[in-house]
C-alpha atoms as a PDB file:
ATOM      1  CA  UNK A   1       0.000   0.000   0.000  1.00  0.00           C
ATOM      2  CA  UNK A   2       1.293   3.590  -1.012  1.00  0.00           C
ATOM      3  CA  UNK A   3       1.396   6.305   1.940  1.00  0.00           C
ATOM      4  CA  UNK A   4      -1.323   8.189  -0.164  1.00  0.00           C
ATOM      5  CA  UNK A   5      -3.522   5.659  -0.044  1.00  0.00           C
ATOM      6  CA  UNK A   6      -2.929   4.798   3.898  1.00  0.00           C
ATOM      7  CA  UNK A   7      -3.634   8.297   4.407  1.00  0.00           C
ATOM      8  CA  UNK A   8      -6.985   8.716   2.187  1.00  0.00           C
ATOM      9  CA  UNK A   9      -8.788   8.323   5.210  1.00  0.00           C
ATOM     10  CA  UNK A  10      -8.304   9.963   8.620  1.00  0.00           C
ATOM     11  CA  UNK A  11      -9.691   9.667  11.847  1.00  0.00           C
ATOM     12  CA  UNK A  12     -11.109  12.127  14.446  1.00  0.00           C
ATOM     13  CA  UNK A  13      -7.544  12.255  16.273  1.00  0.00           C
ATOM     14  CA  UNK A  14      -5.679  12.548  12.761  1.00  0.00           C
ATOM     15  CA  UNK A  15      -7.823  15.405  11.932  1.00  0.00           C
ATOM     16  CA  UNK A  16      -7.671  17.522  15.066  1.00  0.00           C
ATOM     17  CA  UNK A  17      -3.798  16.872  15.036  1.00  0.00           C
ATOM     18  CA  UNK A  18      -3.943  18.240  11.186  1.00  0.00           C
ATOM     19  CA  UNK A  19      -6.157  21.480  12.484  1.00  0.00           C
ATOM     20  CA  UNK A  20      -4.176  21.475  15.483  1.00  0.00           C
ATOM     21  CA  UNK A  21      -7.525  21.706  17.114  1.00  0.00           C
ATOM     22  CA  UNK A  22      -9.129  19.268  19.924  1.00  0.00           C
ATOM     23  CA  UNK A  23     -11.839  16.254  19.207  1.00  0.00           C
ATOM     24  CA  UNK A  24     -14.685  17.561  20.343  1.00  0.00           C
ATOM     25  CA  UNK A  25     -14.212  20.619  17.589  1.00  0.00           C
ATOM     26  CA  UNK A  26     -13.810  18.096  15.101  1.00  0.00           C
ATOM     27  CA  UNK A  27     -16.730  16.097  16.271  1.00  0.00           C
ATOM     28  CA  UNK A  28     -19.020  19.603  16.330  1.00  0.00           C
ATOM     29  CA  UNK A  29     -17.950  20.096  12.760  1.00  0.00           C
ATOM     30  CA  UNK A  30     -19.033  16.937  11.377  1.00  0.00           C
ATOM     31  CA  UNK A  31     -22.212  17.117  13.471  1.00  0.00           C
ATOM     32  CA  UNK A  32     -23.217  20.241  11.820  1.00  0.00           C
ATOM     33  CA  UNK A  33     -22.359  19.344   8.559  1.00  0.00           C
ATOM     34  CA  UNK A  34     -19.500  21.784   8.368  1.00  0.00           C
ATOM     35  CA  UNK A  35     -16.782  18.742   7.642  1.00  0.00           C
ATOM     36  CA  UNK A  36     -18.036  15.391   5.893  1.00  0.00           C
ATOM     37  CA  UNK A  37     -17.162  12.209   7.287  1.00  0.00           C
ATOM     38  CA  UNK A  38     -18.725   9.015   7.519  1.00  0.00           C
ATOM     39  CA  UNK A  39     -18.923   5.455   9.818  1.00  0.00           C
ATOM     40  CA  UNK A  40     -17.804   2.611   8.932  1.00  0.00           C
ATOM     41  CA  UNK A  41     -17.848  -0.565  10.162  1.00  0.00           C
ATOM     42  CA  UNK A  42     -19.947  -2.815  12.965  1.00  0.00           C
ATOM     43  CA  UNK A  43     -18.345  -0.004  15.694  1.00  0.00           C
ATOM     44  CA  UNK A  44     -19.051   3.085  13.728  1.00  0.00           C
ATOM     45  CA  UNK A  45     -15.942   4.150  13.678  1.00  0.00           C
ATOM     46  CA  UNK A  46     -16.052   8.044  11.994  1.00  0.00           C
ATOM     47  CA  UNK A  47     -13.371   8.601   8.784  1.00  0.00           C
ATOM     48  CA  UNK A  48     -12.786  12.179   7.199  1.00  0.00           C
ATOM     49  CA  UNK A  49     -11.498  11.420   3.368  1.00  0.00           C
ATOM     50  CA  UNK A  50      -8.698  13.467   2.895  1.00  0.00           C
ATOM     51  CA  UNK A  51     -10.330  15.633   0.124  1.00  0.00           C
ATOM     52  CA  UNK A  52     -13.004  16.770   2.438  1.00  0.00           C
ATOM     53  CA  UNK A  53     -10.730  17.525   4.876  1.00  0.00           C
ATOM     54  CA  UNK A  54      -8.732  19.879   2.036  1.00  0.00           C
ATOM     55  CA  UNK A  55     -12.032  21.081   1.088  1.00  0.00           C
ATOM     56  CA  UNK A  56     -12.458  22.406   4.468  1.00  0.00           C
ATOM     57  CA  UNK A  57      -9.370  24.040   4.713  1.00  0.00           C
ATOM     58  CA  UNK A  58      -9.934  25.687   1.264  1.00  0.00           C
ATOM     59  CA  UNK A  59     -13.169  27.064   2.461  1.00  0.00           C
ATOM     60  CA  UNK A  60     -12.364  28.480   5.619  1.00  0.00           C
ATOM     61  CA  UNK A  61      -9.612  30.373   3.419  1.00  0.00           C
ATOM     62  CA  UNK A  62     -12.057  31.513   1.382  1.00  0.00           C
ATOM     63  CA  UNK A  63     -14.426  32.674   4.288  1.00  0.00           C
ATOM     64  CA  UNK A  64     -12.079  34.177   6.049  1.00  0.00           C
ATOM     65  CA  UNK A  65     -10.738  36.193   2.898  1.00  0.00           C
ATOM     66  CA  UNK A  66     -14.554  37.319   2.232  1.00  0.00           C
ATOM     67  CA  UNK A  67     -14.901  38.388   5.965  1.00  0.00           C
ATOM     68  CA  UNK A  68     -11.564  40.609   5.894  1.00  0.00           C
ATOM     69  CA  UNK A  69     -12.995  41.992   2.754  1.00  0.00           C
ATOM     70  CA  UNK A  70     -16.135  43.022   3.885  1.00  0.00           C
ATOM     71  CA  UNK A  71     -14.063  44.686   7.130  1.00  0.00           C
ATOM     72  CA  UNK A  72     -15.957  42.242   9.339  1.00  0.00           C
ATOM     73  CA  UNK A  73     -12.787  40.846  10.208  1.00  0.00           C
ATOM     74  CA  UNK A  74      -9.340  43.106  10.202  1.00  0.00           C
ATOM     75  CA  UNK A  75      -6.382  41.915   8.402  1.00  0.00           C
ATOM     76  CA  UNK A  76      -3.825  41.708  11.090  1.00  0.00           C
ATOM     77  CA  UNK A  77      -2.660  38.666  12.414  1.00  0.00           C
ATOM     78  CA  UNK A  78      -2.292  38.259  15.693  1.00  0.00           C
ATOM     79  CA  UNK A  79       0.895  38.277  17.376  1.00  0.00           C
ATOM     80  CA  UNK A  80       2.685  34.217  18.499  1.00  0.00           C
ATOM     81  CA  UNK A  81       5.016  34.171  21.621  1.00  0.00           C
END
């Protein structure tokens, strides 16, 4: 198996270490539709394909940009230790 295809699908922990982010924001996205995933098997174990999770990231670029345009956001970014 290549390492794209082991990585085509992630789980809840792969994805919140990806967003840097915690579970239960992951979970919350799913649960409102924001970030597609899916269960599989007996367990119902949740997977995010890859492209959705790229998807994701390319649209919360693109909302972001359209808030800073319409000034509802500002433009700086704020400051790391």
């Amino acid at each position: 198996m290549t390492a794209e295809h082991d990585n085509r699908f992630l789980t809840i922990e792969q994805v919140a270490e990806e967003l840097n982010s915690k579970t239960s924001l992951i979970r919350t996205l799913i649960q409102t539709g924001q970030l597609r995933a899916f269960q599989v098997g007996p367990r119902g174990f949740w997977r995010v394909g890859r492209q959705d999770l790229e998807d994701y990231i390319a649209d919360a670029y693109q909302r972001t940009a359209e808030r800073i345009a319409s000034g509802e956001l500002t433009d700086d970014v704020p400051k790391g230790d």
